[in-house]
N, C-alpha and C. Protein backbone atom coordinates (compact mmCIF):
# COMPACT_ATOMS: atom_id res chain seq x y z
N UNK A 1 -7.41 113.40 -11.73
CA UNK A 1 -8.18 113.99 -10.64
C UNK A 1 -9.55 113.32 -10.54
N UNK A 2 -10.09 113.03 -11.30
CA UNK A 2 -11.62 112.37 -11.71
C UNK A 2 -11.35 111.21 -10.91
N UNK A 3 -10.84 110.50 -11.37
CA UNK A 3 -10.45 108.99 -10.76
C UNK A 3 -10.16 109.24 -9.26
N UNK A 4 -8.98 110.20 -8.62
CA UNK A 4 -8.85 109.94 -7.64
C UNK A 4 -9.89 110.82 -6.70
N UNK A 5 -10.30 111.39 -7.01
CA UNK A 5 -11.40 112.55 -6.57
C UNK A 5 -13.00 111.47 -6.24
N UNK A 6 -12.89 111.02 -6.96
CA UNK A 6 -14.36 109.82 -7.06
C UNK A 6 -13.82 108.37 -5.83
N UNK A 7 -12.73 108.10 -5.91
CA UNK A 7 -12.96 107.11 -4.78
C UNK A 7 -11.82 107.09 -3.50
N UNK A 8 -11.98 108.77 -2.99
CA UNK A 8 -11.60 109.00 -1.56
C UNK A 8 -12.37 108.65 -0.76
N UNK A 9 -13.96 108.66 -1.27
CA UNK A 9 -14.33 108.27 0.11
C UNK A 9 -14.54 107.07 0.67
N UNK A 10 -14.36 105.76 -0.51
CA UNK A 10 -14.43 104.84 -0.63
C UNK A 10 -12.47 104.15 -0.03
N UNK A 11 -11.42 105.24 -0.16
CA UNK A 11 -10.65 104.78 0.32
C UNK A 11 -10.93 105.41 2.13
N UNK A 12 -10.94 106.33 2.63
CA UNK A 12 -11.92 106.44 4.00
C UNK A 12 -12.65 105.68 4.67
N UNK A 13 -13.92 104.92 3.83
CA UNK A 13 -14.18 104.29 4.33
C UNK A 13 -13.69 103.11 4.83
N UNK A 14 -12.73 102.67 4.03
CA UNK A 14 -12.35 100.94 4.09
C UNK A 14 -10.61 101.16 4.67
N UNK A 15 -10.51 102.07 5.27
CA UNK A 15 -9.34 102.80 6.21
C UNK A 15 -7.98 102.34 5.10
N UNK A 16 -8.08 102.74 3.68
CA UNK A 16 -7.09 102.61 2.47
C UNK A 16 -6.21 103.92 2.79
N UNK A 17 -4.82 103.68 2.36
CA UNK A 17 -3.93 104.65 2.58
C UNK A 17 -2.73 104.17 1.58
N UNK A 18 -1.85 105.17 0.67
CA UNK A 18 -0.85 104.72 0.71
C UNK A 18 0.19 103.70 0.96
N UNK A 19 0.30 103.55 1.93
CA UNK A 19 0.91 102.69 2.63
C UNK A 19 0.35 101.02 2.16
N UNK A 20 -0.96 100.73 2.56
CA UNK A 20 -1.55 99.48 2.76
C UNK A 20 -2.03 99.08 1.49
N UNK A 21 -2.52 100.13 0.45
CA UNK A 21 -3.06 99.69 -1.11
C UNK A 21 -2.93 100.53 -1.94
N UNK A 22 -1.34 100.73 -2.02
CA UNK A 22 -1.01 101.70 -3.00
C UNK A 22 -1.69 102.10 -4.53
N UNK A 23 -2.07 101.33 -5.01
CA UNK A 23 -2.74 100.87 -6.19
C UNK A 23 -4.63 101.24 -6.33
N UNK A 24 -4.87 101.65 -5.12
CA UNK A 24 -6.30 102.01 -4.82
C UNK A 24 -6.76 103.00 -6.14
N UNK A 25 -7.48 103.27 -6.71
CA UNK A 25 -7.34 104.25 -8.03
C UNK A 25 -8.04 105.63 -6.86
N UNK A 26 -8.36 106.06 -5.54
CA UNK A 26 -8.05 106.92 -4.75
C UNK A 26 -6.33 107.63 -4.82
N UNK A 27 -5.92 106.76 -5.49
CA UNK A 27 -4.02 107.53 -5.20
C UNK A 27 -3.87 107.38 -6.55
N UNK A 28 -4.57 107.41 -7.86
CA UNK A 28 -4.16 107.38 -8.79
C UNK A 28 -3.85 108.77 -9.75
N UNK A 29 -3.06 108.61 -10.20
CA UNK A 29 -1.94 109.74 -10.73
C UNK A 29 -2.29 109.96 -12.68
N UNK A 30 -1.97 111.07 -12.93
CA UNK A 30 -1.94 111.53 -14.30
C UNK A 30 -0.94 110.45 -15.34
N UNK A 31 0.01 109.89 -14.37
CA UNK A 31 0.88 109.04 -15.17
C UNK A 31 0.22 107.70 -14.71
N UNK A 32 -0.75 107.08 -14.22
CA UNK A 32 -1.22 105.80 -14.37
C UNK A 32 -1.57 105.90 -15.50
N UNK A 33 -2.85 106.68 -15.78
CA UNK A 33 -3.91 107.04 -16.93
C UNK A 33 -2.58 107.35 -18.17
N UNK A 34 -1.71 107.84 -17.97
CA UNK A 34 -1.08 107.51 -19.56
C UNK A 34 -0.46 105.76 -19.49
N UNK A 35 -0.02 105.49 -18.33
CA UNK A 35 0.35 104.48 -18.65
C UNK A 35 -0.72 103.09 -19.21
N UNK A 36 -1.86 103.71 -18.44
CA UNK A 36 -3.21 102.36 -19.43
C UNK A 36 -3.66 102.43 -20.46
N UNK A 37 -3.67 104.17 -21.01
CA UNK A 37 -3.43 104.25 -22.13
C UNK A 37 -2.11 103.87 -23.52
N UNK A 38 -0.91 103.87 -23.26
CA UNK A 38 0.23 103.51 -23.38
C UNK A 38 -0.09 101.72 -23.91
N UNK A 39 -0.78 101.40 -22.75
CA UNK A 39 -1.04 99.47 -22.90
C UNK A 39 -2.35 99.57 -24.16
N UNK A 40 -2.71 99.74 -24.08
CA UNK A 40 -4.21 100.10 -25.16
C UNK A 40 -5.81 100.14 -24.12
N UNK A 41 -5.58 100.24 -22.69
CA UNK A 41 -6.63 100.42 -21.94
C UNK A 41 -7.48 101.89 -22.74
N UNK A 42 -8.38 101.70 -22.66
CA UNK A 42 -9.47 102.95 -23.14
C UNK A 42 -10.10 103.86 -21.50
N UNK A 43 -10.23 104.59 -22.17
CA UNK A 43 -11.24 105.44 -21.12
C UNK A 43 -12.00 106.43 -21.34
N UNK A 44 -13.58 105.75 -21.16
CA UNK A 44 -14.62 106.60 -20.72
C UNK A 44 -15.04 107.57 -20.52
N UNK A 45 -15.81 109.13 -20.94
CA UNK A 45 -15.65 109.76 -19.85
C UNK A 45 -17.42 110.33 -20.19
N UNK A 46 -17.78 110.90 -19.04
CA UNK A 46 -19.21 111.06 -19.39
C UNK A 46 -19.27 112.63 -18.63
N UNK A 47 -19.89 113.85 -19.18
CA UNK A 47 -20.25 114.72 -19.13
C UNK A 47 -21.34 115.41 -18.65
N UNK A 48 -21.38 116.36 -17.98
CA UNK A 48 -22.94 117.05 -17.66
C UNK A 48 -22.02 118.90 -17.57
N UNK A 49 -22.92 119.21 -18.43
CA UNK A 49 -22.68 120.65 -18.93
C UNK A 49 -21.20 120.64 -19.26
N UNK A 50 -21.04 119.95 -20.60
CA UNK A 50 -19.50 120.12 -20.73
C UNK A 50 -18.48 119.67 -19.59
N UNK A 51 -18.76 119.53 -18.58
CA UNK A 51 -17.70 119.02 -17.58
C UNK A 51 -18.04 117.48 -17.29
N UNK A 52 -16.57 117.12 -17.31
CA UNK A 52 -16.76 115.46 -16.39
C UNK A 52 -17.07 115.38 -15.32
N UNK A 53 -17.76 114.39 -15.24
CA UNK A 53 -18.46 114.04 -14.15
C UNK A 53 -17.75 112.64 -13.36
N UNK A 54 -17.51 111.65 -14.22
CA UNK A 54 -17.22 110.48 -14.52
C UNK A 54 -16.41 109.68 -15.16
N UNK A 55 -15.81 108.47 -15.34
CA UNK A 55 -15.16 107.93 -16.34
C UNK A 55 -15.57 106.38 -15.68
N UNK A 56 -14.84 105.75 -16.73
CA UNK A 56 -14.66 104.37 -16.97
C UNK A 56 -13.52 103.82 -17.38
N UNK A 57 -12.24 102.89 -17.12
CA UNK A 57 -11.83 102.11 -18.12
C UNK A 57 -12.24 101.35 -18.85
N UNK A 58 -11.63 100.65 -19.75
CA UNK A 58 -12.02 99.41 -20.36
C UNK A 58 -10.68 98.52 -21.03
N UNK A 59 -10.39 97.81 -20.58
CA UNK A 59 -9.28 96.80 -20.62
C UNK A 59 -9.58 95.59 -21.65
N UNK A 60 -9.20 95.59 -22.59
CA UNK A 60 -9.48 94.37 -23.33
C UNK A 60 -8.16 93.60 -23.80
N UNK A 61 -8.18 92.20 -22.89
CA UNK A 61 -6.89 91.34 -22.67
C UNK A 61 -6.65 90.55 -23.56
N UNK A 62 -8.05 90.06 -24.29
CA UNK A 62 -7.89 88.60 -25.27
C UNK A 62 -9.59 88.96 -25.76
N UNK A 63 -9.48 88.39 -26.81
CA UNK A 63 -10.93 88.04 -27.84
C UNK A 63 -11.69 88.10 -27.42
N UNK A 64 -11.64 87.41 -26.08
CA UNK A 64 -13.30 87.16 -25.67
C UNK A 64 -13.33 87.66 -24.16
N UNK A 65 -12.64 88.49 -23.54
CA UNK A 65 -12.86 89.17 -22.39
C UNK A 65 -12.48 90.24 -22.40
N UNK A 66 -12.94 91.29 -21.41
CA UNK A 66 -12.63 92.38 -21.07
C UNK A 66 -13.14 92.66 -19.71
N UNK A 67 -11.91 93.74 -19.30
CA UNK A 67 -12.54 94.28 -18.01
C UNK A 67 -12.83 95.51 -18.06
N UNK A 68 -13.55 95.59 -16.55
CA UNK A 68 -13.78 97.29 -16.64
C UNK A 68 -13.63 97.66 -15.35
N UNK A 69 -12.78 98.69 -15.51
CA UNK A 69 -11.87 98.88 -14.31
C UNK A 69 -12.08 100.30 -14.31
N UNK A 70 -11.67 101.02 -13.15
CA UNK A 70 -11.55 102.32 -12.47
C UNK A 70 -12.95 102.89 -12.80
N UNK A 71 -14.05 102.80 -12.75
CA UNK A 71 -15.76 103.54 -12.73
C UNK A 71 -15.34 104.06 -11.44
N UNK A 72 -15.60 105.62 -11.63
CA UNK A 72 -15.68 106.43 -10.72
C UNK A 72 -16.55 107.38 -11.11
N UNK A 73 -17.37 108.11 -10.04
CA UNK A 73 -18.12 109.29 -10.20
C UNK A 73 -18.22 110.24 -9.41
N UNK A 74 -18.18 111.22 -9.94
CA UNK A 74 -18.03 112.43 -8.72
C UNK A 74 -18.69 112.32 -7.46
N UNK A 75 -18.65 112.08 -6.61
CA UNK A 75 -19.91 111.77 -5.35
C UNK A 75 -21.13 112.66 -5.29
N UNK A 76 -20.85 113.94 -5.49
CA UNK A 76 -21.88 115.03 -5.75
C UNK A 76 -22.91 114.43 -7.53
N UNK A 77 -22.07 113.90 -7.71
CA UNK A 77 -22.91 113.45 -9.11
C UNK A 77 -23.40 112.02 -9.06
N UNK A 78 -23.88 111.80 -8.11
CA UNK A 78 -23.54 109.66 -7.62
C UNK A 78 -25.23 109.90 -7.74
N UNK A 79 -26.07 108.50 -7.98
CA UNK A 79 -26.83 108.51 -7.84
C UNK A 79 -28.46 109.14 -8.38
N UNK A 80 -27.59 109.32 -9.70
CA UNK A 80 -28.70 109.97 -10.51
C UNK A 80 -28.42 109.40 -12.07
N UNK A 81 -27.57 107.92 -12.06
CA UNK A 81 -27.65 107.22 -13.17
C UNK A 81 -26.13 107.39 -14.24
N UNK A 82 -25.40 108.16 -13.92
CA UNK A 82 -24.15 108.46 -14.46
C UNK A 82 -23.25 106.98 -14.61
N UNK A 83 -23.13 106.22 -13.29
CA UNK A 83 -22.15 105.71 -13.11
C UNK A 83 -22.88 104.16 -13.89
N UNK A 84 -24.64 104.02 -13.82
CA UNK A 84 -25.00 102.72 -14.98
C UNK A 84 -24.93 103.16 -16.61
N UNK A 85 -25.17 104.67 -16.54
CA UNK A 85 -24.57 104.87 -18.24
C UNK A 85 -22.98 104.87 -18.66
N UNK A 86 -22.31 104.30 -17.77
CA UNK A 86 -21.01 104.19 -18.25
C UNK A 86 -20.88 102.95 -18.23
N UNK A 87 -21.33 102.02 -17.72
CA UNK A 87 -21.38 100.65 -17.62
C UNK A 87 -22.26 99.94 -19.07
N UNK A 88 -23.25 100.85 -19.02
CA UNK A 88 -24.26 100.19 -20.24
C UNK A 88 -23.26 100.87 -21.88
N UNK A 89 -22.57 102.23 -21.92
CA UNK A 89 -21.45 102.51 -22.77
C UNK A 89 -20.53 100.99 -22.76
N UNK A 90 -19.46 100.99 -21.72
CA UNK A 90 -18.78 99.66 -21.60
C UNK A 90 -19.36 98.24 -22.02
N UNK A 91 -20.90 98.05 -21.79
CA UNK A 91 -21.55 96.95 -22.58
C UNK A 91 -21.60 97.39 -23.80
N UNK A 92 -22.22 97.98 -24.70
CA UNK A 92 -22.49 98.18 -25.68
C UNK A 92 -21.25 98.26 -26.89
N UNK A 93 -19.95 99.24 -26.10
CA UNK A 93 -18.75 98.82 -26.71
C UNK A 93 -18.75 97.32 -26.91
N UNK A 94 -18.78 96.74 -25.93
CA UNK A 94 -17.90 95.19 -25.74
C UNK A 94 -18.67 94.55 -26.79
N UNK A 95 -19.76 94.58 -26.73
CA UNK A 95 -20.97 94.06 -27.48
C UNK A 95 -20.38 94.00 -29.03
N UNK A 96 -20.21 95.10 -29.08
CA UNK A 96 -19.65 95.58 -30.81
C UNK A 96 -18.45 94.61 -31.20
N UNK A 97 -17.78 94.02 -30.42
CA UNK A 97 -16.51 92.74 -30.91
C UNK A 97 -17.01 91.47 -30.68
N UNK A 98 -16.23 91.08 -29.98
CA UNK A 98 -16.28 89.77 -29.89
C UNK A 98 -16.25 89.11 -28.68
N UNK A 99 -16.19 90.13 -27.47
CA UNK A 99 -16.37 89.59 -26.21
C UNK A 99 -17.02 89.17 -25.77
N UNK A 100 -16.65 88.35 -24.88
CA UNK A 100 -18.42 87.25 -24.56
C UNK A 100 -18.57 87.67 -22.98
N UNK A 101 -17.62 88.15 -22.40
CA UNK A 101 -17.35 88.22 -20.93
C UNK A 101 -16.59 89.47 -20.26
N UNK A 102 -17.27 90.27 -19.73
CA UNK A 102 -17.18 91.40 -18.86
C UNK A 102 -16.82 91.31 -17.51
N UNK A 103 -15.06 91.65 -16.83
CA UNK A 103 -15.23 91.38 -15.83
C UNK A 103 -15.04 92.30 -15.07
N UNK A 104 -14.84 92.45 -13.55
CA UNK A 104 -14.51 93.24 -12.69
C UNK A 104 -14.15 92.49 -11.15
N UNK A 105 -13.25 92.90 -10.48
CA UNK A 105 -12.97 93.25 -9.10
C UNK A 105 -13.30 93.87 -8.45
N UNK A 106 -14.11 93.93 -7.28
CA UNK A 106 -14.51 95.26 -6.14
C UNK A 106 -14.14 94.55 -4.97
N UNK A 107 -14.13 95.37 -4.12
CA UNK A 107 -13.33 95.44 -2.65
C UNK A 107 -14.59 94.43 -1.74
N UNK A 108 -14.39 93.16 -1.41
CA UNK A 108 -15.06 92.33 -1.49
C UNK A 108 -15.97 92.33 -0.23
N UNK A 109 -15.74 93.61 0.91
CA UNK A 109 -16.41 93.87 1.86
C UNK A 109 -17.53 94.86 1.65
N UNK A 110 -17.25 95.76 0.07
CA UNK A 110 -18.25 96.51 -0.11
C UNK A 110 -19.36 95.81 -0.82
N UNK A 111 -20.09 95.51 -0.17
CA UNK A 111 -21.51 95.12 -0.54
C UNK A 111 -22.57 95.83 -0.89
N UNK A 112 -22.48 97.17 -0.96
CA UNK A 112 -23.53 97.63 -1.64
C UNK A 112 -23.07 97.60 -3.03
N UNK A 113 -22.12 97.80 -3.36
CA UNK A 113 -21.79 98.47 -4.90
C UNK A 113 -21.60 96.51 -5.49
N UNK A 114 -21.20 95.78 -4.77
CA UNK A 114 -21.93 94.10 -5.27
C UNK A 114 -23.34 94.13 -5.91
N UNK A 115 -24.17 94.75 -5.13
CA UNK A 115 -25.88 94.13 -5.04
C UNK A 115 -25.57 95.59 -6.41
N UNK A 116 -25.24 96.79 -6.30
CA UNK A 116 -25.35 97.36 -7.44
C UNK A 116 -25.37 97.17 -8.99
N UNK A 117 -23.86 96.64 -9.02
CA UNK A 117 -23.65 95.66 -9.98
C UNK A 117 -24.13 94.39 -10.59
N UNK A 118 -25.05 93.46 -9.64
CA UNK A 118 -25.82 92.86 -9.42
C UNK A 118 -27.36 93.61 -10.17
N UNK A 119 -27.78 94.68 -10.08
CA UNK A 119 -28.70 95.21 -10.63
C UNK A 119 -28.67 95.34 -11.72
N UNK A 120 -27.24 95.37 -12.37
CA UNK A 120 -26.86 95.52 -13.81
C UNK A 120 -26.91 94.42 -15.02
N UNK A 121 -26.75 93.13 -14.15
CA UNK A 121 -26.71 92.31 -14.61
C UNK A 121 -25.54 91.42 -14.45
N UNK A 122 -24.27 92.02 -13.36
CA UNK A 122 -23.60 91.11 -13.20
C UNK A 122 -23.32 89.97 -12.08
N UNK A 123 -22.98 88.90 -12.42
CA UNK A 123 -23.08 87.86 -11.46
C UNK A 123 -21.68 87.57 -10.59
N UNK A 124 -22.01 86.76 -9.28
CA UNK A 124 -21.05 86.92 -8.52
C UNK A 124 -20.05 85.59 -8.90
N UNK A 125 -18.53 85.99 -8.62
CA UNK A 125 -17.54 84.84 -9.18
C UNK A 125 -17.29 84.44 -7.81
N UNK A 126 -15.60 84.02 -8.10
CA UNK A 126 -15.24 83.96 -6.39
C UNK A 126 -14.48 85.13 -5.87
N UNK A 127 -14.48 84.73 -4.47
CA UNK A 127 -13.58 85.60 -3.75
C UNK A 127 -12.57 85.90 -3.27
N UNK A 128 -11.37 86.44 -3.15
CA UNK A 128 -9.85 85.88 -2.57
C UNK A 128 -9.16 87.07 -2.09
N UNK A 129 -8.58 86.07 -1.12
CA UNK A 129 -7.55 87.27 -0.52
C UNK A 129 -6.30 87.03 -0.85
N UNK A 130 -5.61 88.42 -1.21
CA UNK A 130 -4.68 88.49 -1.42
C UNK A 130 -3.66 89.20 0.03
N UNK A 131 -2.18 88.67 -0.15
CA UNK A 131 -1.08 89.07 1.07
C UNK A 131 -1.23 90.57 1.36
N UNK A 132 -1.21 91.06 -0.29
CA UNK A 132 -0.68 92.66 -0.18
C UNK A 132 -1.86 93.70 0.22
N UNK A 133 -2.84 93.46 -0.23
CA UNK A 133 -4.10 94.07 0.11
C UNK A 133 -4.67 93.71 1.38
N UNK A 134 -5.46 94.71 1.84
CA UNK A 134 -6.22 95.15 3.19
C UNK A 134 -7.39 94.74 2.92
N UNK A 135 -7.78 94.17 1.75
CA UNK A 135 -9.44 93.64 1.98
C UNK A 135 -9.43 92.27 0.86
N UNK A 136 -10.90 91.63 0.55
CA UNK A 136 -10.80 90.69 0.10
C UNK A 136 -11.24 91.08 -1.95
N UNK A 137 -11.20 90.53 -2.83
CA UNK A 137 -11.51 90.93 -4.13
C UNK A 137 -12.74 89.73 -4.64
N UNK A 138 -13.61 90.57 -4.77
CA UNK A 138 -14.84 89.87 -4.97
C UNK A 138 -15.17 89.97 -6.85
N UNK A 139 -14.78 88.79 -7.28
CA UNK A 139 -14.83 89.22 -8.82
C UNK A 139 -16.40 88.99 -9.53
N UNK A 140 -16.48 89.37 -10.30
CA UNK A 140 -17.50 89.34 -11.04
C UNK A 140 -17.54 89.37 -12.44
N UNK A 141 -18.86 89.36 -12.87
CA UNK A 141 -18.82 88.81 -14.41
C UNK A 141 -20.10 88.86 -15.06
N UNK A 142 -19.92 89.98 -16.52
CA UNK A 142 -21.17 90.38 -16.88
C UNK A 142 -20.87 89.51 -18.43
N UNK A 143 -22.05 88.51 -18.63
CA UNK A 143 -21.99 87.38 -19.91
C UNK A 143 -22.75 88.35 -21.11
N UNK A 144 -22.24 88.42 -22.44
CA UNK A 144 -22.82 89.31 -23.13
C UNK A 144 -23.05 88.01 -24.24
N UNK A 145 -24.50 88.07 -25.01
CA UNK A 145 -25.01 87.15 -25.72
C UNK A 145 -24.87 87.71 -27.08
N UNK A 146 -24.71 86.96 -28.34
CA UNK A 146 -24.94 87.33 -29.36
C UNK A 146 -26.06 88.38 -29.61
N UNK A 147 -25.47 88.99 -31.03
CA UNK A 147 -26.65 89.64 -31.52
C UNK A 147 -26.56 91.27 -30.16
């Protein structure tokens, strides 16, 4: 519910449905989240008065990368720092191994949550469109330094 509850409006906005991007984490189900768990995906979750507010994945593929996938936040809870303390959690994990490289995908027309991410420290990769999807995937990439 967290997950899909946090980016309806983000599937609204970008006219996402069923149909066109099944995979949107807006349509995501109790059995995705076991199934990323199942793979060894982790997840996040961040609190205010005992209740979630938020989560994060965290996908770690090989030694030296990881992604971070599904950040969602309650919309009523947006904007008061929730959704960079799950990101700076997700750094600080990654930090702790051996990853050198933090990545992510966003919906490559949303440009605010770019320049957001961008505030964080991550930099822009390339961009591509894919057949099956309704928009373009704008990847990115947060470099984590020794020490």
């Amino acid at each position: 519910m967290l997950v899909s509850e946090s980016n309806k409006d983000v599937a609204v906005r970008f006219g996402l449905n069923a149909e066109n991007c099944p995979k949107h984490p807006s349509f995501c189900t109790e059995g995705w989240v076991e199934a990323d768990l199942a793979r060894g995906e982790k997840y996040f979750v961040i609190e205010e008065n005992a209740v979630p507010i938020g989560c994060v994945a965290y996908e770690n593929p090989s030694a030296e990368r990881a992604y971070l996938n599904r950040l969602s936040v309650l919309p009523r809870h947006r904007n008061r720092g929730a959704g960079a303390r799950l990101v700076q959690h997700v750094i600080q994990h990654a930090r702790s191994t051996s990853i050198q490289t933090i990545s992510i995908g966003v919906i490559g027309e949303h440009t605010e949550l770019q320049r957001w991410y961008r505030k964080l420290g991550f930099t822009d990769g390339e961009t591509k469109r894919f057949p099956h999807l309704p928009f373009s995937v704008k990847y990115m990439s947060y470099a984590l330094q020794d020490g």
